[in-house]
Protein backbone atom coordinates (compact mmCIF):
# COMPACT_ATOMS: atom_id res chain seq x y z
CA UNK A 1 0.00 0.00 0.00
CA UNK A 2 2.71 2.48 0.74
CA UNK A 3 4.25 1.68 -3.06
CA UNK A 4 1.17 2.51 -4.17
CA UNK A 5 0.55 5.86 -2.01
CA UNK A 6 4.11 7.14 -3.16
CA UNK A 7 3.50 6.10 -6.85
CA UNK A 8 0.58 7.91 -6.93
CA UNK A 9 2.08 10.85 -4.66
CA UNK A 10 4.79 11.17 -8.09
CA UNK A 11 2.19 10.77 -10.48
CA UNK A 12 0.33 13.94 -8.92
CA UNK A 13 3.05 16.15 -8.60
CA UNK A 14 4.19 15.73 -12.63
CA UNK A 15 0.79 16.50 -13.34
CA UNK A 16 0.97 19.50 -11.18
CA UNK A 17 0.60 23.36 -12.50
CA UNK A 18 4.92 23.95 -11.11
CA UNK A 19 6.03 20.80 -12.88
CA UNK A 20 3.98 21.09 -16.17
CA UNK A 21 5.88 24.74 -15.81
CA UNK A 22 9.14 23.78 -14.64
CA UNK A 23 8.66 21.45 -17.79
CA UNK A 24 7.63 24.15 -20.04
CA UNK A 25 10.65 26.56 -18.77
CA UNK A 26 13.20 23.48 -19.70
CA UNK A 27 11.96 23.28 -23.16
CA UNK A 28 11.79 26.69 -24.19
CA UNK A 29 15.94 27.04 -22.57
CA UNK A 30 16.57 24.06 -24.55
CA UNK A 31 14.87 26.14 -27.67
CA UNK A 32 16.80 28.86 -27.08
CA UNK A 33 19.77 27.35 -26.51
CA UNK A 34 19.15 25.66 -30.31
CA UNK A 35 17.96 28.67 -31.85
CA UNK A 36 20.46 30.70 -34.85
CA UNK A 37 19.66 34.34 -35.94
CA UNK A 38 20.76 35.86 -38.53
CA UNK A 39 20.87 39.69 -37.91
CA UNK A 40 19.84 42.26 -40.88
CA UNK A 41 23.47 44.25 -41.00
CA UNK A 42 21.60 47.63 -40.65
CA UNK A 43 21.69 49.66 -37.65
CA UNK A 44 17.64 50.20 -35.86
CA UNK A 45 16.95 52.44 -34.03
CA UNK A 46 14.29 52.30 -31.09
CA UNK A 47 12.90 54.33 -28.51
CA UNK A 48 11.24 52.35 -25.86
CA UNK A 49 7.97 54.43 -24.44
CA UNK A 50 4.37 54.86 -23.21
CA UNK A 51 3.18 57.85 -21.23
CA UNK A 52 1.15 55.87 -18.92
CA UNK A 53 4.02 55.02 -15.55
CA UNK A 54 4.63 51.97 -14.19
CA UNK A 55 4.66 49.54 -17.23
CA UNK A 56 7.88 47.89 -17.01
CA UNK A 57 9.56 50.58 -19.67
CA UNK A 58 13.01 50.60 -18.64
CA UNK A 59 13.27 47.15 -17.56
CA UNK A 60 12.04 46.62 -20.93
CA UNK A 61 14.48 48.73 -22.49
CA UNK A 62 17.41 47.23 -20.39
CA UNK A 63 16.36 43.48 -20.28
CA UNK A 64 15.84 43.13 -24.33
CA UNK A 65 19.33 45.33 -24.72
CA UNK A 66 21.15 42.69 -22.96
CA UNK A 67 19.17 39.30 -24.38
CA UNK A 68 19.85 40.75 -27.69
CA UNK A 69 23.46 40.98 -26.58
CA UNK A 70 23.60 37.66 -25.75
CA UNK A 71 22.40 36.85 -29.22
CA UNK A 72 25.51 38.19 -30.75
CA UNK A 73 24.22 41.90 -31.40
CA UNK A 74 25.98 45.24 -30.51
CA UNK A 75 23.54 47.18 -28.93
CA UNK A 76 23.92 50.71 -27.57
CA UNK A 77 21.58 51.96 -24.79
CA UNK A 78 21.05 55.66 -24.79
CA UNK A 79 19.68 56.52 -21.42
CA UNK A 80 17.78 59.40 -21.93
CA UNK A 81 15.63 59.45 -18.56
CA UNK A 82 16.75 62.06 -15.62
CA UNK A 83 16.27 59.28 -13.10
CA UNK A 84 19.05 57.29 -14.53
CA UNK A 85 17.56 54.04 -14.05
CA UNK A 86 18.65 52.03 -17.35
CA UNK A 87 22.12 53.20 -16.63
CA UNK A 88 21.84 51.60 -12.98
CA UNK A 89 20.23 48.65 -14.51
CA UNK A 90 23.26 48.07 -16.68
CA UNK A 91 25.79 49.02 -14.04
CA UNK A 92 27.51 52.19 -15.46
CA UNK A 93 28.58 54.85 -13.20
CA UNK A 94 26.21 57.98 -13.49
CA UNK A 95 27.02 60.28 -10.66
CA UNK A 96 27.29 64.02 -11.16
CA UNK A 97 30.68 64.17 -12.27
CA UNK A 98 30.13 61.76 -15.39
CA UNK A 99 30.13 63.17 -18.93
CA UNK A 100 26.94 61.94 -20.07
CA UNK A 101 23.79 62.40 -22.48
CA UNK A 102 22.86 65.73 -21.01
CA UNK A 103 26.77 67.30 -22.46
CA UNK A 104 25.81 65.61 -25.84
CA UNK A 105 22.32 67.58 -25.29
CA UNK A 106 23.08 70.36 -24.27
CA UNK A 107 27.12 71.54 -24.87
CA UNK A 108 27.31 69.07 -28.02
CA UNK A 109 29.94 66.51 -26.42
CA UNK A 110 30.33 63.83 -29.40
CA UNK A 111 28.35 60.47 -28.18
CA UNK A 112 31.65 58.65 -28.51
CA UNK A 113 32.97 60.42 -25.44
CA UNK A 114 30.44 59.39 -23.55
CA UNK A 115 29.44 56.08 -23.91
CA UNK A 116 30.52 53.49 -21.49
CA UNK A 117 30.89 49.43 -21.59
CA UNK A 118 28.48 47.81 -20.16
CA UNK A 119 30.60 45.21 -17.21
CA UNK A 120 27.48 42.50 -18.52
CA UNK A 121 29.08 42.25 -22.17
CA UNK A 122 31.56 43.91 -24.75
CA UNK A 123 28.37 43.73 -26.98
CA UNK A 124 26.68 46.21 -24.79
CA UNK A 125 27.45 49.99 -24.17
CA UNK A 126 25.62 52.84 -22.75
CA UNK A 127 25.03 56.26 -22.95
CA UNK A 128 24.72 57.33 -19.05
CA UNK A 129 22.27 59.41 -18.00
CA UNK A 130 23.01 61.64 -14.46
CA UNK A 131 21.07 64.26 -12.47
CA UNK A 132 21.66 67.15 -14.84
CA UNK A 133 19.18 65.69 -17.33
CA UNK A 134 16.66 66.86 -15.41
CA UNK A 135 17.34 70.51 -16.55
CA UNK A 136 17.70 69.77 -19.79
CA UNK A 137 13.85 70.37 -20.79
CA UNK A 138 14.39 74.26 -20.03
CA UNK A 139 17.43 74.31 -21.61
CA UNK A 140 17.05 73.13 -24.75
CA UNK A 141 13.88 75.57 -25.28
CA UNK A 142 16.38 77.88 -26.16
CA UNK A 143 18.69 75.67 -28.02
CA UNK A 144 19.11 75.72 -32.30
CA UNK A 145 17.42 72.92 -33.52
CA UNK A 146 16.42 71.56 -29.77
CA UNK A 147 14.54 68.72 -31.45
CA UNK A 148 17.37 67.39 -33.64
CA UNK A 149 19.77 66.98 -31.42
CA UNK A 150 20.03 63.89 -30.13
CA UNK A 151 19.80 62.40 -33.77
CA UNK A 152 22.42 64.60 -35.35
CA UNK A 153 24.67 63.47 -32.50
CA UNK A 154 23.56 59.69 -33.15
CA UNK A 155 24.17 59.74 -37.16
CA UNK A 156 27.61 61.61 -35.97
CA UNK A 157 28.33 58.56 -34.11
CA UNK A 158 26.84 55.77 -36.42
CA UNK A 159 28.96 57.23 -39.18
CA UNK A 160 32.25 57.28 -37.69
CA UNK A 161 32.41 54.64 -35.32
CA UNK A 162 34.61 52.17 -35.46
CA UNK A 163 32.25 48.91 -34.76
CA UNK A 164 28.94 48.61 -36.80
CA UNK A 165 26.16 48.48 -34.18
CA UNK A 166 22.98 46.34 -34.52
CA UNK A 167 20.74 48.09 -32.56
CA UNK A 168 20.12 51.60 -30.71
CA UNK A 169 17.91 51.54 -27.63
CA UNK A 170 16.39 54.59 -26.12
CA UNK A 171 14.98 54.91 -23.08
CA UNK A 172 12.62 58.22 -22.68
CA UNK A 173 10.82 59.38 -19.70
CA UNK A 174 7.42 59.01 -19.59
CA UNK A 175 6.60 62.45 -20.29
CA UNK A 176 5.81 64.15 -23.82
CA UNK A 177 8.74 67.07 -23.33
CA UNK A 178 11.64 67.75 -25.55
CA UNK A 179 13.69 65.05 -24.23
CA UNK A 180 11.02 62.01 -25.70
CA UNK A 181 10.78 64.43 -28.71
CA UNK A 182 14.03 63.95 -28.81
CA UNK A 183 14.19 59.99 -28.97
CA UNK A 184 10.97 60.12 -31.11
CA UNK A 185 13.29 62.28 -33.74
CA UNK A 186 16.06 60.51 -33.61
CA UNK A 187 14.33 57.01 -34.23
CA UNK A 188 12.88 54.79 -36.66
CA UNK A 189 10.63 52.09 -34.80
CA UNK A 190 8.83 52.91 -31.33
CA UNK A 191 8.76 49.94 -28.86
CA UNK A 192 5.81 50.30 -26.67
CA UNK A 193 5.35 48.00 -23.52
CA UNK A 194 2.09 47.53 -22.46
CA UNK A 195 1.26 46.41 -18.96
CA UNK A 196 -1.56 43.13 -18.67
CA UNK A 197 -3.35 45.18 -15.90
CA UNK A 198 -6.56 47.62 -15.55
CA UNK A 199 -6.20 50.82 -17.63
CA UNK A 200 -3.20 49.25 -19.85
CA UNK A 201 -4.93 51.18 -22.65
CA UNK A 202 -4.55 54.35 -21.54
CA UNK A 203 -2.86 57.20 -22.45
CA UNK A 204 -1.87 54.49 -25.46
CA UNK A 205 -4.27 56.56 -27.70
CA UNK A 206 -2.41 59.68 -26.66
CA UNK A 207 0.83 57.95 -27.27
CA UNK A 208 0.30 56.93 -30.72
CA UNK A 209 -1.01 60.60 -31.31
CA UNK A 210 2.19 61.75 -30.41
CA UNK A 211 3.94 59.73 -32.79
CA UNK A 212 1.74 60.54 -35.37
CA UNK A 213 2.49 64.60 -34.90
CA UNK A 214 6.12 63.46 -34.94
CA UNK A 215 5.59 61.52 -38.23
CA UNK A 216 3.89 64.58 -39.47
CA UNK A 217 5.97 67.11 -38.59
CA UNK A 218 9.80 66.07 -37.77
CA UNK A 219 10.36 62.15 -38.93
CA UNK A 220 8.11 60.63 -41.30
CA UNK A 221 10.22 57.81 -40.64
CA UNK A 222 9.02 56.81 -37.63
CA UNK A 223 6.45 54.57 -36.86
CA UNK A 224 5.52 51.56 -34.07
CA UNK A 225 6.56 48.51 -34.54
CA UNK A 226 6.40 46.11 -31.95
CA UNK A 227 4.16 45.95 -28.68
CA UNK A 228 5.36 43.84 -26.00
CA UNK A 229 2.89 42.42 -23.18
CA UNK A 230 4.00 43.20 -19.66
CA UNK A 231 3.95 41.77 -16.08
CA UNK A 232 1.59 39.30 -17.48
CA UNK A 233 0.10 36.95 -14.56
CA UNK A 234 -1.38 33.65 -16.71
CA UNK A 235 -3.55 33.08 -13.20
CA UNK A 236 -5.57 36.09 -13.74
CA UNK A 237 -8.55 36.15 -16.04
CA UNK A 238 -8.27 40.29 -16.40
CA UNK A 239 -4.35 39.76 -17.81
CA UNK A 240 -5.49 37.34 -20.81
CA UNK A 241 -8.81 39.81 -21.35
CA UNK A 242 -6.24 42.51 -21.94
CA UNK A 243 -3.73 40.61 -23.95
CA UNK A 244 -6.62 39.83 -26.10
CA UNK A 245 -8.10 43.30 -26.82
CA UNK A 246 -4.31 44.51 -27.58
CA UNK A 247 -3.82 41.74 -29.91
CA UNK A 248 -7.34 42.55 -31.13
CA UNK A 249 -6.41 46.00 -32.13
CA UNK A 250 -2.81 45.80 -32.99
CA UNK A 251 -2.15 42.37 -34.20
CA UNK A 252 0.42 42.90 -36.63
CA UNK A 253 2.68 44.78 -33.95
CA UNK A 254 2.46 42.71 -30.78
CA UNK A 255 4.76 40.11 -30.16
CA UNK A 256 3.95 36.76 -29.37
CA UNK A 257 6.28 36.39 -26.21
CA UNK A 258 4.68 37.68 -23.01
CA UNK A 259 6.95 38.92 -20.17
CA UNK A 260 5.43 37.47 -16.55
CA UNK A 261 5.09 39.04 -13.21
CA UNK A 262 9.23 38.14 -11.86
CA UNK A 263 10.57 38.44 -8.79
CA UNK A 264 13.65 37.67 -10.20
CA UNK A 265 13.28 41.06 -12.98
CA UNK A 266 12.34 43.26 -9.83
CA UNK A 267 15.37 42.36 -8.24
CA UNK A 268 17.87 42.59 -10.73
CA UNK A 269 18.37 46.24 -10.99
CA UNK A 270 19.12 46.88 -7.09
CA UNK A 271 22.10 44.54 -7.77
CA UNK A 272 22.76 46.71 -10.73
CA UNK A 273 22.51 43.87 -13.46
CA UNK A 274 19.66 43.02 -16.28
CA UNK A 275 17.52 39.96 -15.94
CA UNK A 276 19.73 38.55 -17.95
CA UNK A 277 22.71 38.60 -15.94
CA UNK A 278 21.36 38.42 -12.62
CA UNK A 279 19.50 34.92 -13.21
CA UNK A 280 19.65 33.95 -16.91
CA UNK A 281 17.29 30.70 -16.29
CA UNK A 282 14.39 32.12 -15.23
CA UNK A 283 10.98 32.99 -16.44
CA UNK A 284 11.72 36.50 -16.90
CA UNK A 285 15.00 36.43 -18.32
CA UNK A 286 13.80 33.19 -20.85
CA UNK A 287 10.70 35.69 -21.56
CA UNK A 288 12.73 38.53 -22.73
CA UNK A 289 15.12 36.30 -24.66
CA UNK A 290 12.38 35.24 -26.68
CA UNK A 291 11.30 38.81 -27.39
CA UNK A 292 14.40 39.76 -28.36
CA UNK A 293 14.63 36.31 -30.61
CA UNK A 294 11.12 37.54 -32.36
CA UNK A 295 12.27 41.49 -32.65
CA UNK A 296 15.28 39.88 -34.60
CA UNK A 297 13.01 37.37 -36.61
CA UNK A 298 10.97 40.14 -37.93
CA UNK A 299 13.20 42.53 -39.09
CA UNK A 300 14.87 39.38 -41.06
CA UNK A 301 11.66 38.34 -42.35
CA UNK A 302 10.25 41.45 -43.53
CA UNK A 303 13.55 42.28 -45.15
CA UNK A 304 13.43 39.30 -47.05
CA UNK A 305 9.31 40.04 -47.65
């Protein structure tokens, strides 16, 4: 009888919800592990953004900067938020001594005096941001060409560097001032995240009719290409309604990976690392891995298209 009891003890437990998702988390490491990209060879730019707080837009920014790092890309983060966070995230210095984004801003530094290795990977470098970026909004009012700055400096940079880079990442604050008018102008594709909670929709309308004034009047370039689902939580009924109505209305620009609620990814940045770095194996990191896995895909495939 005891055989039997502990037979049918293991039975239950593999047919448990934490082993059928240990089980799932194995195979999709074991996918990644297998999978080859091929990048495009052309630099694209990104800003990272949504108006509405609390969505998970740095960590985004910082978390698919390194997985696409890891996937053999040079990436360059350009921190472009006064709180500094991606640059703690990816642990560069930022204090107020350190030339950063705001002397490319605002007394034209050249990028490539500024930008910093990343101690996570060679393939990943960073524009710091410090506390002086929080002036910047008032100063540039008075500034020639105050919305063009940040991408004149950029092409500088992309022209004359010495290693090609595979991807720019821009993190904006969540504000509509000259600093995100800034990123918006000096990028091609916006990356919006979009948190599985009450509300996610809002401000989103005001967001894409920001980019659409931007299109109009200072980069008909730009335009929004990939929506990534947030702090998804599978056990809630209200997180698949609203991954559903965003698919629903933008189902050519949402990826297919969804990043889950993570202990792990809330931890990571007070220990000054990504996801990616700080525990590599778990849901969150594996989550963004795949995005950044699918962000690649797409440019390849619609290059090819």
């Amino acid at each position: 009888m005891k055989q039997s009891g502990e037979s049918s003890g293991s039975a239950s437990f593999e047919d448990s919800p934490i082993a059928r998702e240990l089980a799932d988390l194995s195979a999709r490491r074991r996918a990644l592990e297998a999978v080859e990209v091929k990048l495009s060879g052309r630099t694209r730019v990104f800003t990272v953004s949504n108006q509405k707080g609390g969505v998970g837009k740095t960590t985004t920014a910082v978390n698919i900067s390194a997985a696409l790092a890891t996937l053999g890309a040079k990436v360059l983060v350009i921190d472009l938020d006064p709180q500094g966070n991606a640059s703690t995230a990816l642990g560069v210095p930022h204090n107020a001594d350190t030339a950063s984004i705001y002397d490319v801003l605002i007394d034209e530094f050249p990028l490539a005096d500024i930008i910093q290795t990343s101690p996570e990977s060679p393939n990943l470098l960073c524009a710091p941001s410090t506390i002086h970026l929080a002036g910047a909004e008032i100063e540039l009012v008075s500034q020639v060409a105050r919305e063009h700055r940040l991408r004149g400096a950029l092409r500088d940079y992309l022209a004359n560097a010495d290693n090609h880079l595979d991807f720019v990442i821009i993190d904006c604050p969540p504000s509509l001032g000259l600093l995100t008018i800034n990123a918006f102008t000096a990028a091609d594709e916006v990356l919006i995240p979009i948190q599985c909670e009450y509300y996610a929709l809002e401000g989103l309308s005001q967001l894409l009719g920001s980019v659409q004034m931007i299109q109009k009047h200072l980069n008909p370039g730009l335009h929004v290409s990939t929506i990534l689902l947030t702090m998804y939580d599978g056990r809630t009924r209200l997180a698949q309604q609203v991954a559903d109505e965003v698919r629903e209305h933008f189902s050519d620009e949402v990826l297919n990976t969804v990043i889950p609620r993570s202990v792990r990814v809330s931890e990571a940045p007070s220990f000054g690392q990504t996801v990616i770095a700080y525990d590599g194996q778990s849901a969150g990191a594996i989550a963004y891995r795949e995005a950044a896995v699918e962000i690649v895909a797409r440019d390849t495939t619609t290059k090819e298209d």
